[in-house]
Protein backbone atom coordinates (compact mmCIF):
# COMPACT_ATOMS: atom_id res chain seq x y z
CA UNK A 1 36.58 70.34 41.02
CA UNK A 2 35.07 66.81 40.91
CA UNK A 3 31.30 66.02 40.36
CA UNK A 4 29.40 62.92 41.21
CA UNK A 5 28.66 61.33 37.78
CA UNK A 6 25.20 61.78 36.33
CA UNK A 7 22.95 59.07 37.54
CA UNK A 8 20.81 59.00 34.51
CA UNK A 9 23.95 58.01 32.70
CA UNK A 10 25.30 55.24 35.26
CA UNK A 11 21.24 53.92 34.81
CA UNK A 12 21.55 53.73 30.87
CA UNK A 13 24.72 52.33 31.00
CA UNK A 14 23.59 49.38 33.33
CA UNK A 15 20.13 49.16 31.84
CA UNK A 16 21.86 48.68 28.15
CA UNK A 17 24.42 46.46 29.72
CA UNK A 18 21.59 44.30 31.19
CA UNK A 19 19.74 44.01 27.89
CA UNK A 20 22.59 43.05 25.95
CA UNK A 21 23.42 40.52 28.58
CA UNK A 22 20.03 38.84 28.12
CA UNK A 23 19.88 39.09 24.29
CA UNK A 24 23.22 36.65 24.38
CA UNK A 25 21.29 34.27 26.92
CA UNK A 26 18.09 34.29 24.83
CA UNK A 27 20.29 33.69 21.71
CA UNK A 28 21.97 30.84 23.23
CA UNK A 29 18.90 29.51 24.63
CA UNK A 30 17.22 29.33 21.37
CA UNK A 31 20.21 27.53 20.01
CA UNK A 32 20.53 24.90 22.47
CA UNK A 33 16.71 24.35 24.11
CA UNK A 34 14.71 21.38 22.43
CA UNK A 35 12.98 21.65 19.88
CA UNK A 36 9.54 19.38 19.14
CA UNK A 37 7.78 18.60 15.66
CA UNK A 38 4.44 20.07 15.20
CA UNK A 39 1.47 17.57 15.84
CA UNK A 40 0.93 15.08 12.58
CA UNK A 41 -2.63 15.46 10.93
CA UNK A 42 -4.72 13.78 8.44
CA UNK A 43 -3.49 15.07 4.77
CA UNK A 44 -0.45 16.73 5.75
CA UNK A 45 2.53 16.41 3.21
CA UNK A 46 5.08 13.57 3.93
CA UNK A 47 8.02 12.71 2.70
CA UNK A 48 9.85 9.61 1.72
CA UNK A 49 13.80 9.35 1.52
CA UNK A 50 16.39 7.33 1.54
CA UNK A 51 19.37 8.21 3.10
CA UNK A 52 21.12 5.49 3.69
CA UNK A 53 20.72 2.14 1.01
CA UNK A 54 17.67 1.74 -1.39
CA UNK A 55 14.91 -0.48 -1.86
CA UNK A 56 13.34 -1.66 -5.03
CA UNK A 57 10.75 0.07 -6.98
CA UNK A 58 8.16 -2.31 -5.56
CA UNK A 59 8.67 -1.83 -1.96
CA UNK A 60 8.93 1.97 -2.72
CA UNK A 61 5.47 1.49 -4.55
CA UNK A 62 4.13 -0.41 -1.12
CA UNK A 63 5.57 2.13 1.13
CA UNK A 64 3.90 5.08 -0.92
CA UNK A 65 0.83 3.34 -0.45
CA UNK A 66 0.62 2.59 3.44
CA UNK A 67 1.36 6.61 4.30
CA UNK A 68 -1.31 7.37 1.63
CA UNK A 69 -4.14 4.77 2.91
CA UNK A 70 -3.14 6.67 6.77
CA UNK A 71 -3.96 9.95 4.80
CA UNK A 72 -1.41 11.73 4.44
CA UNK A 73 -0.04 13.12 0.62
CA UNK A 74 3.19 11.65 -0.14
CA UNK A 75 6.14 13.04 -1.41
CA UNK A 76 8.79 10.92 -2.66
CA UNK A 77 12.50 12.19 -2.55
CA UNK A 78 14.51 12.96 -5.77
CA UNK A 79 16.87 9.84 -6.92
CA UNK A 80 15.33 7.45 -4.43
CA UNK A 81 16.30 4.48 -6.33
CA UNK A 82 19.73 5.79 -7.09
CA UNK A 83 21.78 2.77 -6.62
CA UNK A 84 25.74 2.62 -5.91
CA UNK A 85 28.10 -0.60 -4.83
CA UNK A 86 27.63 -0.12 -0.84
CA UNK A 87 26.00 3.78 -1.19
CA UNK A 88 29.59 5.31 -2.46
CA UNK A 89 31.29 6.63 -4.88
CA UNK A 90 29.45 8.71 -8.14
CA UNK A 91 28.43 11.44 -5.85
CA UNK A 92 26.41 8.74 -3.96
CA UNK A 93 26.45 11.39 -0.11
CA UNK A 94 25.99 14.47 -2.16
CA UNK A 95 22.75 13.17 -4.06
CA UNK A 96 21.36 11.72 -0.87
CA UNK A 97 22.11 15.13 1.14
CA UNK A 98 20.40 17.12 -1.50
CA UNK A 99 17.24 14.92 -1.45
CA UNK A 100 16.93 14.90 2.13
CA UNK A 101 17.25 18.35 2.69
CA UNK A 102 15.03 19.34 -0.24
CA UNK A 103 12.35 17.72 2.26
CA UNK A 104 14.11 19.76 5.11
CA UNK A 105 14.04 22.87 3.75
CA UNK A 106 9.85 22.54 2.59
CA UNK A 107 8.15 23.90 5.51
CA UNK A 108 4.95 22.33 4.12
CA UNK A 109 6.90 18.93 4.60
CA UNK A 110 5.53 17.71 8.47
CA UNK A 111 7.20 14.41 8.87
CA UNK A 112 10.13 12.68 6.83
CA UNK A 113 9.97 8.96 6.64
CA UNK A 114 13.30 6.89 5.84
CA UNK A 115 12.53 4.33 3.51
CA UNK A 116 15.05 2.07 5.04
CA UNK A 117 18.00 1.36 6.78
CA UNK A 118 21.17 -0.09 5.48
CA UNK A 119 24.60 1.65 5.15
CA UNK A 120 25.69 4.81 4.03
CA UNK A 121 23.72 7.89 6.62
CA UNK A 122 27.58 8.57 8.26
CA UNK A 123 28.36 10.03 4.71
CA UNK A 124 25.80 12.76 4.76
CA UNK A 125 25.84 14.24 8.36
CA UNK A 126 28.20 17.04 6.79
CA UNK A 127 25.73 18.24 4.40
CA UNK A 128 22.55 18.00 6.56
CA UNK A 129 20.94 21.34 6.51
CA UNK A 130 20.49 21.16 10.34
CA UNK A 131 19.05 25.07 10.35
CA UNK A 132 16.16 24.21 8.17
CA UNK A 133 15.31 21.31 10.48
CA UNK A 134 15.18 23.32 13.61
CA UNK A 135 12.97 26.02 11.75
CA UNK A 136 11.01 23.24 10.47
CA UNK A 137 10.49 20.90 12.50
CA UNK A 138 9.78 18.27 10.39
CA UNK A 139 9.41 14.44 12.23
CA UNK A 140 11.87 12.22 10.77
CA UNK A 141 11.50 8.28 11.75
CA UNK A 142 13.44 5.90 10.89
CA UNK A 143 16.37 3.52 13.33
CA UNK A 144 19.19 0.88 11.97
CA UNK A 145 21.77 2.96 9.51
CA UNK A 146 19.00 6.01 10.17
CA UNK A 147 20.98 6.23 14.14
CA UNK A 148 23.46 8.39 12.81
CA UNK A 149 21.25 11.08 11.38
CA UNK A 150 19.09 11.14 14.33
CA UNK A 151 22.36 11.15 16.88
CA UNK A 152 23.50 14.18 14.57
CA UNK A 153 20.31 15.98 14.42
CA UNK A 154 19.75 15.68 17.97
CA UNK A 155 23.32 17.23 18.27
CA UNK A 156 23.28 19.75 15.54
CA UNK A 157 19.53 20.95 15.66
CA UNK A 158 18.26 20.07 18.91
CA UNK A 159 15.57 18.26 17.56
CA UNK A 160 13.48 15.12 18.34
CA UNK A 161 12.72 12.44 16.25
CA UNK A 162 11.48 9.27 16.23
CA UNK A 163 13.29 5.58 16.76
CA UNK A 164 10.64 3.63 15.24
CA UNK A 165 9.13 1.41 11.94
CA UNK A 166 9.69 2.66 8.49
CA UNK A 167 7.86 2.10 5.66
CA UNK A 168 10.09 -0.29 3.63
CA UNK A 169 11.73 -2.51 6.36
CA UNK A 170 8.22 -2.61 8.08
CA UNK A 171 5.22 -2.79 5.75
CA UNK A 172 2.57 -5.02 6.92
CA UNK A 173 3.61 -4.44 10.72
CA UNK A 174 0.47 -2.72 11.55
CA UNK A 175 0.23 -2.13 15.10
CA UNK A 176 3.50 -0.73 14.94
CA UNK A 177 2.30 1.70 12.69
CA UNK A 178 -0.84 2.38 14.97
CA UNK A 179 1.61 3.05 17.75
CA UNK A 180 3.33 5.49 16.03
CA UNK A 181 1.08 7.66 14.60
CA UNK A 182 -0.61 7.52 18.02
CA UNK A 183 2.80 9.59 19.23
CA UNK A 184 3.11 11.65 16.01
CA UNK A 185 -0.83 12.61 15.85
CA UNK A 186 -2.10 12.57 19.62
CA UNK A 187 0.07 14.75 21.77
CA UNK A 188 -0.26 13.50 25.20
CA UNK A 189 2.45 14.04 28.30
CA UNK A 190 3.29 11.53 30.28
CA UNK A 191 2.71 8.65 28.49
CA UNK A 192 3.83 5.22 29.16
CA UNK A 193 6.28 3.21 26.19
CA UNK A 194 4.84 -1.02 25.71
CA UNK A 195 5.67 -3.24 23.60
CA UNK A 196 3.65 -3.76 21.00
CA UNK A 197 3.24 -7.58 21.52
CA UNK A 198 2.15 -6.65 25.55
CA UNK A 199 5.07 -8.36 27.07
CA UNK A 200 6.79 -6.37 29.99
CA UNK A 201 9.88 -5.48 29.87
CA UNK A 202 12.93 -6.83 32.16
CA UNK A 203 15.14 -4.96 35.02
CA UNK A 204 18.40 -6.39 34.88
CA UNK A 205 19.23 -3.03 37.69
CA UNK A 206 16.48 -1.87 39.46
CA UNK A 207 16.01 1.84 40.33
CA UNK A 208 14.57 4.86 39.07
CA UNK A 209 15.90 7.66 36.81
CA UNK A 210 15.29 10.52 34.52
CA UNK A 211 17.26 11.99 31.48
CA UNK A 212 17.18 12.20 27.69
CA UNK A 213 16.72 9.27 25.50
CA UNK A 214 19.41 8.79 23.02
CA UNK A 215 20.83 6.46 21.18
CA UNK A 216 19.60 3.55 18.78
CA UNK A 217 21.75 1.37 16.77
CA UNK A 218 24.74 0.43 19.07
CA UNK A 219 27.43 -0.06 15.80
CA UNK A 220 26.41 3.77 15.12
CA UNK A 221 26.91 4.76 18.43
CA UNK A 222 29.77 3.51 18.77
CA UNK A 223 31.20 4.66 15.13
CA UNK A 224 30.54 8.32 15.76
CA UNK A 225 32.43 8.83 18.84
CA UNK A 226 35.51 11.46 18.61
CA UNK A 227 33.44 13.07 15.78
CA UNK A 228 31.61 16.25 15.70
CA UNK A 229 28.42 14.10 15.87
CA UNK A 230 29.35 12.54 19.20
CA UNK A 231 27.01 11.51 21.21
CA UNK A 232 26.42 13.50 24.56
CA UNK A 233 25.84 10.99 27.32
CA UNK A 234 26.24 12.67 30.47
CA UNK A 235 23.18 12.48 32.53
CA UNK A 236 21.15 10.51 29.26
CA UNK A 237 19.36 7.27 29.32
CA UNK A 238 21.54 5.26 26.33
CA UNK A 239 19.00 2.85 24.38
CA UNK A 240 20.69 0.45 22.41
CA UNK A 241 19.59 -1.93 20.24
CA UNK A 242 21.50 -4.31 17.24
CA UNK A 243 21.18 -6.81 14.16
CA UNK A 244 23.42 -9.88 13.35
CA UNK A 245 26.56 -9.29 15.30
CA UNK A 246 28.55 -11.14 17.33
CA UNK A 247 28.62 -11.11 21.10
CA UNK A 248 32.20 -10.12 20.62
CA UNK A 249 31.42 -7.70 19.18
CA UNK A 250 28.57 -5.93 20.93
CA UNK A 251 30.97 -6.45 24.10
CA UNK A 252 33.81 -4.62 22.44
CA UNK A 253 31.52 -1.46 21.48
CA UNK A 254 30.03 -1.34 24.53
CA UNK A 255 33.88 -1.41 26.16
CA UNK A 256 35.13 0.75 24.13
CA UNK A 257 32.14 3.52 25.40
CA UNK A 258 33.60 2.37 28.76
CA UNK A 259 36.88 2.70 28.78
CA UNK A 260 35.95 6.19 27.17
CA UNK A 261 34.44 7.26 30.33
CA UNK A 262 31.12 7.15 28.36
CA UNK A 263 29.30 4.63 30.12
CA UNK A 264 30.32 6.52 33.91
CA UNK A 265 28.11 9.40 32.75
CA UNK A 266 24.77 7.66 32.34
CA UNK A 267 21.46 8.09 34.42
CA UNK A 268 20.19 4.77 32.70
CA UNK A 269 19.90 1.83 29.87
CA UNK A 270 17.55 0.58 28.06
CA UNK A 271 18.67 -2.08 26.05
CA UNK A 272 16.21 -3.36 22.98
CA UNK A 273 16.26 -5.95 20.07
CA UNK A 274 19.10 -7.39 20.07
CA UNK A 275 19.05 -9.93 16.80
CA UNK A 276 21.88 -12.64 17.20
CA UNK A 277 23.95 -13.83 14.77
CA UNK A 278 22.66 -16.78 12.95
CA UNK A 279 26.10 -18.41 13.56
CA UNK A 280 25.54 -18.45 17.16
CA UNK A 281 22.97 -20.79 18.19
CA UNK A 282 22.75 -19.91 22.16
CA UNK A 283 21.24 -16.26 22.20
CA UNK A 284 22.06 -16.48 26.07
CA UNK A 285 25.21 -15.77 25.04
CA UNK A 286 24.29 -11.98 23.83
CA UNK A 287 22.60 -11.19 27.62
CA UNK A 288 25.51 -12.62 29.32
CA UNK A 289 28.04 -10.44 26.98
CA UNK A 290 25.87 -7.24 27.25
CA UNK A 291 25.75 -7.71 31.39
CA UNK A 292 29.16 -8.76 31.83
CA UNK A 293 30.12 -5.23 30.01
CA UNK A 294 27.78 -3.30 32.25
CA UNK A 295 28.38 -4.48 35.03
CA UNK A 296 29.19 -2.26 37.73
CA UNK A 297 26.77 0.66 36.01
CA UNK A 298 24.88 1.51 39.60
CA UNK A 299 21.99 2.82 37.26
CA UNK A 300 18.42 1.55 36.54
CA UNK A 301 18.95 -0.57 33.60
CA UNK A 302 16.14 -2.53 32.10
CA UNK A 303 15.93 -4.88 28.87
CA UNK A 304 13.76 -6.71 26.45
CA UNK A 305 12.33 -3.57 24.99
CA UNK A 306 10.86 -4.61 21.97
CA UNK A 307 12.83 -1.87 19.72
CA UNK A 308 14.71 -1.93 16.39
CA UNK A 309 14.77 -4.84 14.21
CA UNK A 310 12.40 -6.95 15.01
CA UNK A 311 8.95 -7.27 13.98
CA UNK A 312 6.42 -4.64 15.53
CA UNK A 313 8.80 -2.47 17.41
CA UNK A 314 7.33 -0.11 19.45
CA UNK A 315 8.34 3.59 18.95
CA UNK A 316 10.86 5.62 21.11
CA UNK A 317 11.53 9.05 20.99
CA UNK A 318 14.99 10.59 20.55
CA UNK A 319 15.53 13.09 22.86
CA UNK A 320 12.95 13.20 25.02
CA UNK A 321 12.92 12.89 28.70
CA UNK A 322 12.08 9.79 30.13
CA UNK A 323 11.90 8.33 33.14
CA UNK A 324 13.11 4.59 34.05
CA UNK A 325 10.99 3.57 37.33
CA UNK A 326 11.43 -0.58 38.11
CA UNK A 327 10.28 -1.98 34.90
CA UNK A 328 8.37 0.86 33.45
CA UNK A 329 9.80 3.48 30.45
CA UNK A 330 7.81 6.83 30.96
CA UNK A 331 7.86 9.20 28.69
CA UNK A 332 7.69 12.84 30.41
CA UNK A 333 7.21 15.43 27.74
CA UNK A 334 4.75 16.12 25.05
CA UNK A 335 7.51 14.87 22.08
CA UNK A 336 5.00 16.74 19.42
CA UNK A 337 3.43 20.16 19.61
């Protein structure tokens, strides 16, 4: 004879269906939700590295000295003057992995600082002890070579950094400084991005737009695409910025993220320093190639946003979300907590 099933049991069963339901969404959620750095103070540890090329022992010296005159107790990475032709070869990744993540993986380290730029960050993104960084939450600034690692990191730990001076390539640049540490030390939401210098920025397509910030240098960009470190654009506002290459260049990259479908996916540009080629005398030439390549884009897109390599740039954070409205770059979100 049949019985109606006990509905104690058919409650249990559903109840401990439920929960293990929302322990997988909570568990994904942790994994994929951004992640901030924890507000910057006066004497917190700091570290110094330098994961892409070196610098000499004398700008090393300087840059020890302007995070210690801001207050803060510096640490300086293991083998930060190890030197190899180009940053390969003799172990060259594994030595800079290991001193970067040393810094990672010391929760008393609250911001890392990248010496410099120059060529070699690519090598290490296999290494990177991305885990540590997300439990960490460490602020890492640096932009040039330093794109890659902060394209990965945003990838791999969900976390923002920071697309602004370092203390090498920028020593003496004060107000950039100022600007910086006004981010890293005063969290504040929203807040509007300037250049340092007070000159407005230019709308080469008006309109207004929100998504994630990524981006940085565009060779890097452009270099990690069809690699685990990809850069996801869909709905993102792409910032792009570049140093001594030729228009034909910057058009091909920029091309190539077209014809990729990359550019199609965008809510916006913002398009910063972009340093031409001391063999080309007419810089017009670099606006005309960079429009000509996104043209088309019906998305806000606005330019002369004093970022990267010039002097004073201003600071942008990687990962955040920002808003584009006419000429204005908002940014939405406390980016430190």
């Amino acid at each position: 004879m049949a019985t109606n099933p006990d509905w104690k049991v058919l409650a249990m069963t559903a109840l401990g269906v439920f929960l293990v339901l929302l322990g997988v969404v909570v568990l994904i959620l942790g994994h994929t939700s951004i992640v901030t750095p924890a507000v910057l103070k006066a004497g917190d540890k700091v570290g110094i590295v330098a994961p892409a090329s070196n610098a000499s022992e004398e700008r090393l010296i300087l840059a020890v000295e302007l995070l210690s005159e801001r207050g803060f107790n510096v640490v300086v990475s293991e083998n930060i003057l190890f030197e190899t032709e180009y940053g390969v070869g003799d172990g060259s990744k594994q030595i800079r992995a290991d001193a970067f993540n040393a810094l990672a993986r010391d929760p008393e380290i609250k911001a890392i600082f990248c010496l410099r730029g120059g060529y070699g960050s690519m090598h290490i993104l296999p290494h990177i002890d991305y885990k540590a960084l997300r439990k960490n939450r460490p602020a890492i600034v640096g932009y040039s070579d330093i794109t890659a690692m902060q394209t990965a990191i945003l990838k791999k730990a969900r976390l923002v950094t920071f697309h602004g001076p370092m203390p090498s390539s920028n020593y003496g640049q004060d107000e950039a400084f100022d600007a910086l540490f006004e981010i890293l030390m005063e969290p504040k939401a929203p807040f509007t991005l300037t250049n340092i210098d007070g000159t407005a920025f230019s709308v080469l397509n008006e309109g207004v737009a929100k998504g994630r910030i990524v981006g940085g240098n565009l060779t890097l960009v452009r270099s990690l695409m069809g690699t685990p470190y990809e850069m996801d654009l869909k709905n993102k506002i792409l910032f792009i910025e570049e140093l001594d290459e030729a228009p034909y260049r910057l058009h091909r990259d920029l091309w190539q993220l077209r014809l990729a479908g990359k550019l199609d996916e965008l809510a916006g540009v913002v398009i910063g320093d972009i340093l031409p080629d001391k063999e080309y005398e007419e810089p017009d030439i670099y606006f005309h190639v960079l429009s000509d390549a996104l043209k088309g884009l019906d998305v806000p897109i606005i330019y002369d946003v004093r970022a990267g390599h010039d002097d004073d740039p201003l600071t942008i954070p990687i990962g955040a979300m920002v808003q584009i409205e006419g000429d204005r770059l908002t940014v939405l979100e406390k980016v430190v907590h």
